[in-house]
PDB file of N, CA and C in Angstrom:
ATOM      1  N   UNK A   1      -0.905  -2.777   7.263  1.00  0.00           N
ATOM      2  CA  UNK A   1       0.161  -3.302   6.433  1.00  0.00           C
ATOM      3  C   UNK A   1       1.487  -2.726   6.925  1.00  0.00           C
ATOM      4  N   UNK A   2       2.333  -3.583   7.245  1.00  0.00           N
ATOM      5  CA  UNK A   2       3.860  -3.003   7.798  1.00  0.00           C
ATOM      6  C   UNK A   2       4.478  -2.261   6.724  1.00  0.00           C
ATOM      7  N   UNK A   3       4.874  -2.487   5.604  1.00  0.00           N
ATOM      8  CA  UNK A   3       5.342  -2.024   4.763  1.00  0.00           C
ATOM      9  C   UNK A   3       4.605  -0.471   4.552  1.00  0.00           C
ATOM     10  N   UNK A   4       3.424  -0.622   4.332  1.00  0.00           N
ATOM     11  CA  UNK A   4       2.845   0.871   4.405  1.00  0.00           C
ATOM     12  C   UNK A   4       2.986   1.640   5.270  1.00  0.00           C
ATOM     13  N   UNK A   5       3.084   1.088   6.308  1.00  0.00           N
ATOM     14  CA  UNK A   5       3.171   2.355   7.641  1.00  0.00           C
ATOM     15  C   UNK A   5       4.709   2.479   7.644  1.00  0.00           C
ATOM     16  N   UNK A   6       5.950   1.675   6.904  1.00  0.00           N
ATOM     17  CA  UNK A   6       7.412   2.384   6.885  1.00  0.00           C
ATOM     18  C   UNK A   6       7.206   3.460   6.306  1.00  0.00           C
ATOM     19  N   UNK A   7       5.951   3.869   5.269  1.00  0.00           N
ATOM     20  CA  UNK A   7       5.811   5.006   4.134  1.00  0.00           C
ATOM     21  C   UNK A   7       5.802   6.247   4.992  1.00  0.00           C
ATOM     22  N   UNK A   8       4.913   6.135   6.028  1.00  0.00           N
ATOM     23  CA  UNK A   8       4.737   7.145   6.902  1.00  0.00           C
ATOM     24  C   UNK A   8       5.749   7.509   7.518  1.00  0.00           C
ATOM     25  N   UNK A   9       6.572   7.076   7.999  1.00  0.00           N
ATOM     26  CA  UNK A   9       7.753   7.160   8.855  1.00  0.00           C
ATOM     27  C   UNK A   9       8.603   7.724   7.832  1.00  0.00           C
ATOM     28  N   UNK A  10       8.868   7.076   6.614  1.00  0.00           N
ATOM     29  CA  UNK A  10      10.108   7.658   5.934  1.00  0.00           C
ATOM     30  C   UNK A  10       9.571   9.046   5.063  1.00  0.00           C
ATOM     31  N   UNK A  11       8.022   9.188   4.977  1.00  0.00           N
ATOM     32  CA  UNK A  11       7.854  10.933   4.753  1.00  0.00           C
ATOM     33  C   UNK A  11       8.585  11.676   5.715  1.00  0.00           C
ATOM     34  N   UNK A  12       8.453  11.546   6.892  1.00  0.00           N
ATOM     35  CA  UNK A  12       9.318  12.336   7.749  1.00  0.00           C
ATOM     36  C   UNK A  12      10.517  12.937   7.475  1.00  0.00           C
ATOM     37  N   UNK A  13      11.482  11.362   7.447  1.00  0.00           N
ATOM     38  CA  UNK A  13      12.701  11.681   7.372  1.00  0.00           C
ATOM     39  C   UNK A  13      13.824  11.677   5.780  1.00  0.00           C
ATOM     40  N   UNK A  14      13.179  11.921   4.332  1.00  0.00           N
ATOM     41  CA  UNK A  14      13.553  11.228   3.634  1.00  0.00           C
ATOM     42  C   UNK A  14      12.650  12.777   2.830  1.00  0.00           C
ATOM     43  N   UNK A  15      14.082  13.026   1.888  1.00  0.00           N
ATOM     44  CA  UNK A  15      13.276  14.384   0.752  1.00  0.00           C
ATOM     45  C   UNK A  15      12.686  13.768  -0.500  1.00  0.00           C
ATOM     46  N   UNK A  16      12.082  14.832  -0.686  1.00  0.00           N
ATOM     47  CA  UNK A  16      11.284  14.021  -1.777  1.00  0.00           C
ATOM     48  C   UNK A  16      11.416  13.554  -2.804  1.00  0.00           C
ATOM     49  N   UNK A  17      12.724  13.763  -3.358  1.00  0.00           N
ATOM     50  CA  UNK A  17      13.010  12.828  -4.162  1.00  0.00           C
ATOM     51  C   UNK A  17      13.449  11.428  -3.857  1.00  0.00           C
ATOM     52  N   UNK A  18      13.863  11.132  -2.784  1.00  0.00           N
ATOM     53  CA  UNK A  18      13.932   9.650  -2.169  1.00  0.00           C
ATOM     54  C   UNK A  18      12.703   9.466  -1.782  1.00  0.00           C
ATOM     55  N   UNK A  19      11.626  10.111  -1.036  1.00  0.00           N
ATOM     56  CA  UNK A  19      10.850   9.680  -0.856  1.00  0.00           C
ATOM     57  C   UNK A  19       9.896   9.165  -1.859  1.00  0.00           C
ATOM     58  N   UNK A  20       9.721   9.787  -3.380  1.00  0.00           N
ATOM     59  CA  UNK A  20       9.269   9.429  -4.871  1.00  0.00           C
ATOM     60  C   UNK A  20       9.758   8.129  -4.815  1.00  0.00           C
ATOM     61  N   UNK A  21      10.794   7.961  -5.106  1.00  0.00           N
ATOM     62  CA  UNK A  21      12.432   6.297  -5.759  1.00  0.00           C
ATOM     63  C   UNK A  21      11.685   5.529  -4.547  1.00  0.00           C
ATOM     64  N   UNK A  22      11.296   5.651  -3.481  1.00  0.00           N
ATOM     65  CA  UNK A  22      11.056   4.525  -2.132  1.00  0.00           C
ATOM     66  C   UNK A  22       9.685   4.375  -2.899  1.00  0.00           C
ATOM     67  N   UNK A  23       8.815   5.398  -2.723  1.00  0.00           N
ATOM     68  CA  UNK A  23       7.533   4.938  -3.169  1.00  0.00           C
ATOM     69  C   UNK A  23       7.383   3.440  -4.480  1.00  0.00           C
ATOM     70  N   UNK A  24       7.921   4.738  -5.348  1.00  0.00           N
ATOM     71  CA  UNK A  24       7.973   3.642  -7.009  1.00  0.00           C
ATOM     72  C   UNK A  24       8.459   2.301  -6.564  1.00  0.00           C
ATOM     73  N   UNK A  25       9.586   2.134  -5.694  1.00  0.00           N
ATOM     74  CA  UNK A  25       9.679   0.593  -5.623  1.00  0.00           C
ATOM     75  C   UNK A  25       8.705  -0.219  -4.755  1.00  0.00           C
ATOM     76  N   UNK A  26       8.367   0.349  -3.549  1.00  0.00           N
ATOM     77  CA  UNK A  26       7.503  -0.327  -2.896  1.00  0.00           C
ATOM     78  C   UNK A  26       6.403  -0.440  -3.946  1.00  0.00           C
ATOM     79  N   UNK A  27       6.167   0.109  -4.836  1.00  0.00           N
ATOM     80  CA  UNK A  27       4.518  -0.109  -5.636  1.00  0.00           C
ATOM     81  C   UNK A  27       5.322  -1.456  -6.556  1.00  0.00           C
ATOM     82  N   UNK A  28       6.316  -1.550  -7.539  1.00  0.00           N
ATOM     83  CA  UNK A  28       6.937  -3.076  -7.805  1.00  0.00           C
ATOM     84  C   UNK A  28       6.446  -4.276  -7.105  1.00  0.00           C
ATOM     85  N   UNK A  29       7.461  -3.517  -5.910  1.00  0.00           N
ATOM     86  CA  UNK A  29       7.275  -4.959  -4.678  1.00  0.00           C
ATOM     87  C   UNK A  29       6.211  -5.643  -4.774  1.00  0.00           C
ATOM     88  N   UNK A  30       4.740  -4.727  -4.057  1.00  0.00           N
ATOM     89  CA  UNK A  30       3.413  -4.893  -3.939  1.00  0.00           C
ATOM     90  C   UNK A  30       3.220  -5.359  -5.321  1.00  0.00           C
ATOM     91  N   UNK A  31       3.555  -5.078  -6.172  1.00  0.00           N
ATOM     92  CA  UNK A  31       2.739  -5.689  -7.752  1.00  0.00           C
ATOM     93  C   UNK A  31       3.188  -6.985  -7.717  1.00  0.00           C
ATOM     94  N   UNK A  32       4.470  -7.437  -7.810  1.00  0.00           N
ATOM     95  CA  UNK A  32       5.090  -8.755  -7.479  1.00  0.00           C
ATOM     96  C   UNK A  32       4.222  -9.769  -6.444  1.00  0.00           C
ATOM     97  N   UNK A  33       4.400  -9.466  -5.637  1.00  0.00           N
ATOM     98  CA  UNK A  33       3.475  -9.717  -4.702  1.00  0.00           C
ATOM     99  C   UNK A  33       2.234 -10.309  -5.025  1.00  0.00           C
ATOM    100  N   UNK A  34       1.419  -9.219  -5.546  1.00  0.00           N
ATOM    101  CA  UNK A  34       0.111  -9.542  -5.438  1.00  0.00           C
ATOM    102  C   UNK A  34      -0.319 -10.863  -7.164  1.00  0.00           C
ATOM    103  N   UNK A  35       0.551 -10.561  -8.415  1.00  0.00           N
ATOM    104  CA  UNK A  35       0.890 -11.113  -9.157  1.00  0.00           C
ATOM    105  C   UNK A  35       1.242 -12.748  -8.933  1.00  0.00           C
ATOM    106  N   UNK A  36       2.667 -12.701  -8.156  1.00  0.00           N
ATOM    107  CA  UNK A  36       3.135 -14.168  -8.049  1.00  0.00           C
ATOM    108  C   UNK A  36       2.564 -14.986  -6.542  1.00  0.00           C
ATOM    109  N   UNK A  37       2.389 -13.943  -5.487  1.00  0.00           N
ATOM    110  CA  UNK A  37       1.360 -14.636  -4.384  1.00  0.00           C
ATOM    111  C   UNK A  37       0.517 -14.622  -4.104  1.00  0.00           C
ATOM    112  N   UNK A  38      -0.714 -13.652  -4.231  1.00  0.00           N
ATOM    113  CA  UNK A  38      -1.903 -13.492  -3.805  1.00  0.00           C
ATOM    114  C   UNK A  38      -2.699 -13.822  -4.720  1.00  0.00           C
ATOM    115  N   UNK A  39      -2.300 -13.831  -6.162  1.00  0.00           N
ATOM    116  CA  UNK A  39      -3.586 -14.267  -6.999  1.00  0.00           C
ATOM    117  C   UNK A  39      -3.792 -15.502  -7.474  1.00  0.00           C
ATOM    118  N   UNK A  40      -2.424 -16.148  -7.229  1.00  0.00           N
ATOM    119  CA  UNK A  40      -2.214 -17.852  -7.180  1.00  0.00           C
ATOM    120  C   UNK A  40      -3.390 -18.466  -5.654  1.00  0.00           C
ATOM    121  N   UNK A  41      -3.209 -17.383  -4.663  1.00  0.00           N
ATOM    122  CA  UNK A  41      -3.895 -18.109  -3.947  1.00  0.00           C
ATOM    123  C   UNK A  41      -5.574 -17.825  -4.036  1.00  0.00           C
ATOM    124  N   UNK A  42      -5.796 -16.683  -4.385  1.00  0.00           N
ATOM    125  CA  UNK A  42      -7.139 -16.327  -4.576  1.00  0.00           C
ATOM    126  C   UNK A  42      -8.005 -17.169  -5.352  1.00  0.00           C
ATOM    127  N   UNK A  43      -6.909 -17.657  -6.542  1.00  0.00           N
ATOM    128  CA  UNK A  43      -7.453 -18.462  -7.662  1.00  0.00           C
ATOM    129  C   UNK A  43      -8.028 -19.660  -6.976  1.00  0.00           C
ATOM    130  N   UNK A  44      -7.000 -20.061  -5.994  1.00  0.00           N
ATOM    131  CA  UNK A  44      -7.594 -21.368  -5.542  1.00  0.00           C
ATOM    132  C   UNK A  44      -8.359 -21.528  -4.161  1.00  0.00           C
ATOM    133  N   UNK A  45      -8.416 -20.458  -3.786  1.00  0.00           N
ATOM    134  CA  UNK A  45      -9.322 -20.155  -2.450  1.00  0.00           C
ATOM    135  C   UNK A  45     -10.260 -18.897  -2.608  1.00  0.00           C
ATOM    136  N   UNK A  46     -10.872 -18.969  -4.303  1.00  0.00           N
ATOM    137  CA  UNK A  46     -11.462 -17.497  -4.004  1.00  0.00           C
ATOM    138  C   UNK A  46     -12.430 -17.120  -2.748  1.00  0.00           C
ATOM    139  N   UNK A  47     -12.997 -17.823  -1.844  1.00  0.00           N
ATOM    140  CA  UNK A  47     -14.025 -17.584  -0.134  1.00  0.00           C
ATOM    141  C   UNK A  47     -12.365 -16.482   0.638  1.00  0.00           C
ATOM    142  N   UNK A  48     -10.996 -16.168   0.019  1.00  0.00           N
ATOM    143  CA  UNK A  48     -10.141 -15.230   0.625  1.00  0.00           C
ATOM    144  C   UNK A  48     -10.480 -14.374   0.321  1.00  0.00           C
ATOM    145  N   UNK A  49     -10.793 -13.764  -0.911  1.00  0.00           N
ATOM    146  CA  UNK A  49     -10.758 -12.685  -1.809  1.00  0.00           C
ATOM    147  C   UNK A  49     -11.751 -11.716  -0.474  1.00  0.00           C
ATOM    148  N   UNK A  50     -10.879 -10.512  -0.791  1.00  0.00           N
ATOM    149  CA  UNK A  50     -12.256  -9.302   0.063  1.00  0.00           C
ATOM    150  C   UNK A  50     -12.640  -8.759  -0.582  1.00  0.00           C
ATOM    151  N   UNK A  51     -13.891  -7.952  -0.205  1.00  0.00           N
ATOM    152  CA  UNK A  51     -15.174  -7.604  -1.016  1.00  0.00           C
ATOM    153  C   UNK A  51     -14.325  -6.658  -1.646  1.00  0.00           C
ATOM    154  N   UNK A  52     -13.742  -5.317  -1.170  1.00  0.00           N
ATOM    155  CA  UNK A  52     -13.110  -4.639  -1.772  1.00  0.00           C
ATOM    156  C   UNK A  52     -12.646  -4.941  -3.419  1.00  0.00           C
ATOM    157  N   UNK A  53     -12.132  -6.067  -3.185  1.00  0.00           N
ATOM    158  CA  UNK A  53     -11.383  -6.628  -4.631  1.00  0.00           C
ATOM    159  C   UNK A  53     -12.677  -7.451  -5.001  1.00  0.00           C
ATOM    160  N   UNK A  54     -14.555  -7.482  -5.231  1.00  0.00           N
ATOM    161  CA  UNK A  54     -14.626  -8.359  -5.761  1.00  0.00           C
ATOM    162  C   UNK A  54     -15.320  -9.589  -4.903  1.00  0.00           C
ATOM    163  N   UNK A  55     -14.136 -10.145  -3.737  1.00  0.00           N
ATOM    164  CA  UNK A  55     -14.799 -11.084  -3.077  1.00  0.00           C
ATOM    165  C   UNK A  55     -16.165 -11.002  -1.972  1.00  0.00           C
ATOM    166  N   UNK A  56     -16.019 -11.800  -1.446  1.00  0.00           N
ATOM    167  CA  UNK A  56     -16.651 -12.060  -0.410  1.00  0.00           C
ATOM    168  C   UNK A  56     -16.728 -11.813   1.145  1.00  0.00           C
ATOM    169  N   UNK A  57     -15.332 -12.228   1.105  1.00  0.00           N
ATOM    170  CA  UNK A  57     -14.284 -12.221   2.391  1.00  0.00           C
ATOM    171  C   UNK A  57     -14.634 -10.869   3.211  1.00  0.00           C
ATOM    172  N   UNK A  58     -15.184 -10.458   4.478  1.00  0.00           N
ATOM    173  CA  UNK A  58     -15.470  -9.117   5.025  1.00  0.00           C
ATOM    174  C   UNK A  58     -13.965  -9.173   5.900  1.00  0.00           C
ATOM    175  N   UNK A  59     -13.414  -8.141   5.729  1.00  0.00           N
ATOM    176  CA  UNK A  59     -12.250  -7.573   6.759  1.00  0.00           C
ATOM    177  C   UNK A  59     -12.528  -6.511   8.030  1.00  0.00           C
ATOM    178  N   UNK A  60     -12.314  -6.740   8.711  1.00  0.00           N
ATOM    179  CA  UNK A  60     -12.622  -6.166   9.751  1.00  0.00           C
ATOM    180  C   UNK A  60     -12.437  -4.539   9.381  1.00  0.00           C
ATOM    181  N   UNK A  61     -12.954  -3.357   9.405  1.00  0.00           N
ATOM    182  CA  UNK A  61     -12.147  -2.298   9.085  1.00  0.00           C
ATOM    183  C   UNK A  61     -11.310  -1.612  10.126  1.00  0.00           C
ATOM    184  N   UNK A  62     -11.494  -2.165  11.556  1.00  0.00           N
ATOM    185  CA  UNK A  62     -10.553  -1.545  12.285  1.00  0.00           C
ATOM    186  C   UNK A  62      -9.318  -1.681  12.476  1.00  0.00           C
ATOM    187  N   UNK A  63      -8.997  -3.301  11.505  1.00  0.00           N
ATOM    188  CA  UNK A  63      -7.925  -3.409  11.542  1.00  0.00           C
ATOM    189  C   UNK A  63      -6.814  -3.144  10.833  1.00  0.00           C
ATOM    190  N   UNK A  64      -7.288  -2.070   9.930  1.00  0.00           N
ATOM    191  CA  UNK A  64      -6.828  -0.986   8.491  1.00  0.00           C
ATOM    192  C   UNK A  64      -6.456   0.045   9.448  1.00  0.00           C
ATOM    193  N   UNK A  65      -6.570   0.839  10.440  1.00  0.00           N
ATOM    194  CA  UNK A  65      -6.227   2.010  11.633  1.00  0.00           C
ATOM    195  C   UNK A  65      -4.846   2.634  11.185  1.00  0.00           C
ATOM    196  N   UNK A  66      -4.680   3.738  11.345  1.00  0.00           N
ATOM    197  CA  UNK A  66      -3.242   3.819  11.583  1.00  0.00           C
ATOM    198  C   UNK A  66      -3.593   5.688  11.659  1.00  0.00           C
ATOM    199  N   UNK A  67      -2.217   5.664  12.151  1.00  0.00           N
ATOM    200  CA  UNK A  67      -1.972   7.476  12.585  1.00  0.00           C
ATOM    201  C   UNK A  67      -1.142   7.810  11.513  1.00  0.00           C
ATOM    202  N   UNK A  68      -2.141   8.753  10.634  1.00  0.00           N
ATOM    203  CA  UNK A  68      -1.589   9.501   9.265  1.00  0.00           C
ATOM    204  C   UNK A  68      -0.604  10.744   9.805  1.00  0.00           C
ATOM    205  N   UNK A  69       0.984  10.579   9.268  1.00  0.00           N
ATOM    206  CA  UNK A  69       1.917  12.094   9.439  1.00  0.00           C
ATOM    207  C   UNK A  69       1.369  12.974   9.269  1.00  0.00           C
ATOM    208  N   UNK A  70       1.148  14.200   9.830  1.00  0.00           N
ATOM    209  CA  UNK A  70       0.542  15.553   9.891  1.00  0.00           C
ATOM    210  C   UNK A  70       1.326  16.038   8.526  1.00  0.00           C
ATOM    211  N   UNK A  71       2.372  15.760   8.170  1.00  0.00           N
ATOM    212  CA  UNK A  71       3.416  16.196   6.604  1.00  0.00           C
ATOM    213  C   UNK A  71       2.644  15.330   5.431  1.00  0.00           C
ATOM    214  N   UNK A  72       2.096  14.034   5.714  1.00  0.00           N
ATOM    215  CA  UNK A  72       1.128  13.494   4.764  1.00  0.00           C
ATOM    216  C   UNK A  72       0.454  14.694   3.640  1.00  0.00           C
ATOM    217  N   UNK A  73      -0.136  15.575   4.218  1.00  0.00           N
ATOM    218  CA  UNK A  73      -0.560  16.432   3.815  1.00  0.00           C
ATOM    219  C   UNK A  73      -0.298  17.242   2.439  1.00  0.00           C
ATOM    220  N   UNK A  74       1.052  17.166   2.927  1.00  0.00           N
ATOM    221  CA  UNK A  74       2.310  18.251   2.105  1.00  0.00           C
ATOM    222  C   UNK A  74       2.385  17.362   0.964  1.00  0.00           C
ATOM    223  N   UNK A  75       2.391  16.096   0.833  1.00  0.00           N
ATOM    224  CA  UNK A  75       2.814  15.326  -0.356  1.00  0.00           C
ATOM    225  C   UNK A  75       1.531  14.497  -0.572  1.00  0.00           C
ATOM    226  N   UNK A  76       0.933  15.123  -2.174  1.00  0.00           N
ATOM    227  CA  UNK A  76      -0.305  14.398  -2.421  1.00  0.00           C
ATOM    228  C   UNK A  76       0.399  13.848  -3.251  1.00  0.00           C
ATOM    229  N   UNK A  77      -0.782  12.726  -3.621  1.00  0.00           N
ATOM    230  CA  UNK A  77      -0.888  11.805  -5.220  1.00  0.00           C
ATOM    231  C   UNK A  77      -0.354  12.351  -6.223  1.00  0.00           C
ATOM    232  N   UNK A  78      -0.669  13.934  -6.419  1.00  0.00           N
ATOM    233  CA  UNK A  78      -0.458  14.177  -8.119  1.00  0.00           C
ATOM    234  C   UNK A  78       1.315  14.397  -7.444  1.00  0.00           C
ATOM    235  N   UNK A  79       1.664  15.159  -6.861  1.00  0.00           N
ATOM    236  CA  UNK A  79       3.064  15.094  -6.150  1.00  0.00           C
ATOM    237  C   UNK A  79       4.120  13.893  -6.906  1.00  0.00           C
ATOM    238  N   UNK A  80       3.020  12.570  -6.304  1.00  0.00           N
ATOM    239  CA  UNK A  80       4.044  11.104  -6.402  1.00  0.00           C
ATOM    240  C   UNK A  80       4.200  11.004  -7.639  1.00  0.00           C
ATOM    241  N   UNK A  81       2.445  11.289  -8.485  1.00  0.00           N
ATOM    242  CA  UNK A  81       2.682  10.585 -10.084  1.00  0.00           C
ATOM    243  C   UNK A  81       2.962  11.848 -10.856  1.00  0.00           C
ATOM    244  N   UNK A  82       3.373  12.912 -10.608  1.00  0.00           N
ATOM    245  CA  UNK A  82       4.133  13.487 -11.178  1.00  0.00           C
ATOM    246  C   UNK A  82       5.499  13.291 -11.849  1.00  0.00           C
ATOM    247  N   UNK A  83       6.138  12.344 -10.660  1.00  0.00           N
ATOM    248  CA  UNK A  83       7.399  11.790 -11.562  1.00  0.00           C
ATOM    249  C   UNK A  83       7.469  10.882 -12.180  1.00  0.00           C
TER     250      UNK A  83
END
Protein backbone atom coordinates (compact mmCIF):
# COMPACT_ATOMS: atom_id res chain seq x y z
CA UNK A 1 0.00 0.00 0.00
CA UNK A 2 1.66 3.45 -1.01
CA UNK A 3 0.12 5.39 1.49
CA UNK A 4 1.39 3.00 4.22
CA UNK A 5 4.85 2.84 3.31
CA UNK A 6 4.77 7.15 3.36
CA UNK A 7 4.14 6.01 7.28
CA UNK A 8 7.49 4.54 7.32
CA UNK A 9 9.34 7.22 5.79
CA UNK A 10 7.68 10.01 7.76
CA UNK A 11 8.60 7.99 11.26
CA UNK A 12 11.95 8.99 10.33
CA UNK A 13 11.63 12.38 9.70
CA UNK A 14 8.57 13.80 11.60
CA UNK A 15 8.33 14.00 15.87
CA UNK A 16 5.94 12.41 17.37
CA UNK A 17 3.55 14.48 17.76
CA UNK A 18 3.17 15.05 13.96
CA UNK A 19 3.85 11.80 13.48
CA UNK A 20 0.44 10.86 15.96
CA UNK A 21 -1.87 14.09 13.76
CA UNK A 22 -0.37 12.16 10.27
CA UNK A 23 -1.30 8.84 11.60
CA UNK A 24 -5.01 9.85 12.95
CA UNK A 25 -5.69 11.30 9.55
CA UNK A 26 -4.43 8.72 7.36
CA UNK A 27 -6.73 6.19 9.55
CA UNK A 28 -9.99 8.89 8.35
CA UNK A 29 -8.75 8.73 4.91
CA UNK A 30 -8.58 4.80 4.90
CA UNK A 31 -12.08 4.71 6.74
CA UNK A 32 -13.54 6.96 3.95
CA UNK A 33 -12.21 4.93 1.64
CA UNK A 34 -13.05 1.72 2.58
CA UNK A 35 -16.80 3.05 3.61
CA UNK A 36 -17.63 5.07 0.32
CA UNK A 37 -15.32 2.75 -2.15
CA UNK A 38 -14.52 -0.55 -1.28
CA UNK A 39 -17.65 -1.73 0.29
CA UNK A 40 -19.90 -0.38 -2.52
CA UNK A 41 -17.78 -2.54 -4.56
CA UNK A 42 -17.50 -5.63 -2.45
CA UNK A 43 -21.25 -5.49 -2.14
CA UNK A 44 -21.49 -5.98 -5.70
CA UNK A 45 -18.55 -8.16 -6.51
CA UNK A 46 -18.30 -10.01 -3.26
CA UNK A 47 -15.68 -13.14 -5.47
CA UNK A 48 -13.17 -9.39 -4.53
CA UNK A 49 -13.49 -9.60 -0.98
CA UNK A 50 -10.09 -11.34 0.63
CA UNK A 51 -10.17 -14.04 2.92
CA UNK A 52 -8.64 -11.86 5.47
CA UNK A 53 -11.89 -9.73 5.54
CA UNK A 54 -14.22 -12.78 5.24
CA UNK A 55 -13.91 -13.39 1.48
CA UNK A 56 -12.69 -15.64 -0.75
CA UNK A 57 -10.38 -13.73 -2.87
CA UNK A 58 -6.53 -15.28 -1.99
CA UNK A 59 -3.86 -12.35 -2.21
CA UNK A 60 -0.72 -13.17 -2.95
CA UNK A 61 1.27 -12.56 0.41
CA UNK A 62 4.38 -11.47 -1.17
CA UNK A 63 2.93 -8.78 -2.43
CA UNK A 64 2.25 -7.20 1.24
CA UNK A 65 6.62 -7.06 1.53
CA UNK A 66 8.06 -4.09 2.65
CA UNK A 67 11.29 -2.96 4.73
CA UNK A 68 10.07 -2.05 8.33
CA UNK A 69 12.25 1.41 9.86
CA UNK A 70 14.63 0.02 12.40
CA UNK A 71 12.84 3.37 14.65
CA UNK A 72 9.46 1.37 13.94
CA UNK A 73 10.40 -0.13 16.99
CA UNK A 74 10.57 2.99 19.16
CA UNK A 75 6.89 3.84 18.38
CA UNK A 76 4.37 1.07 19.28
CA UNK A 77 0.52 0.90 19.08
CA UNK A 78 -0.15 1.79 22.68
CA UNK A 79 2.34 4.98 21.79
CA UNK A 80 -0.27 5.95 18.76
CA UNK A 81 -3.57 5.16 20.80
CA UNK A 82 -2.41 6.79 23.58
CA UNK A 83 -3.41 10.06 22.16
Amino acid sequence: MIMGSHLYYLIEVLDEKEFISICKKFGKVMREAHLQILDPIWKAHPELLAEELGGEYKIDKNMHTMTQSPNLKNRTHATLNSQ
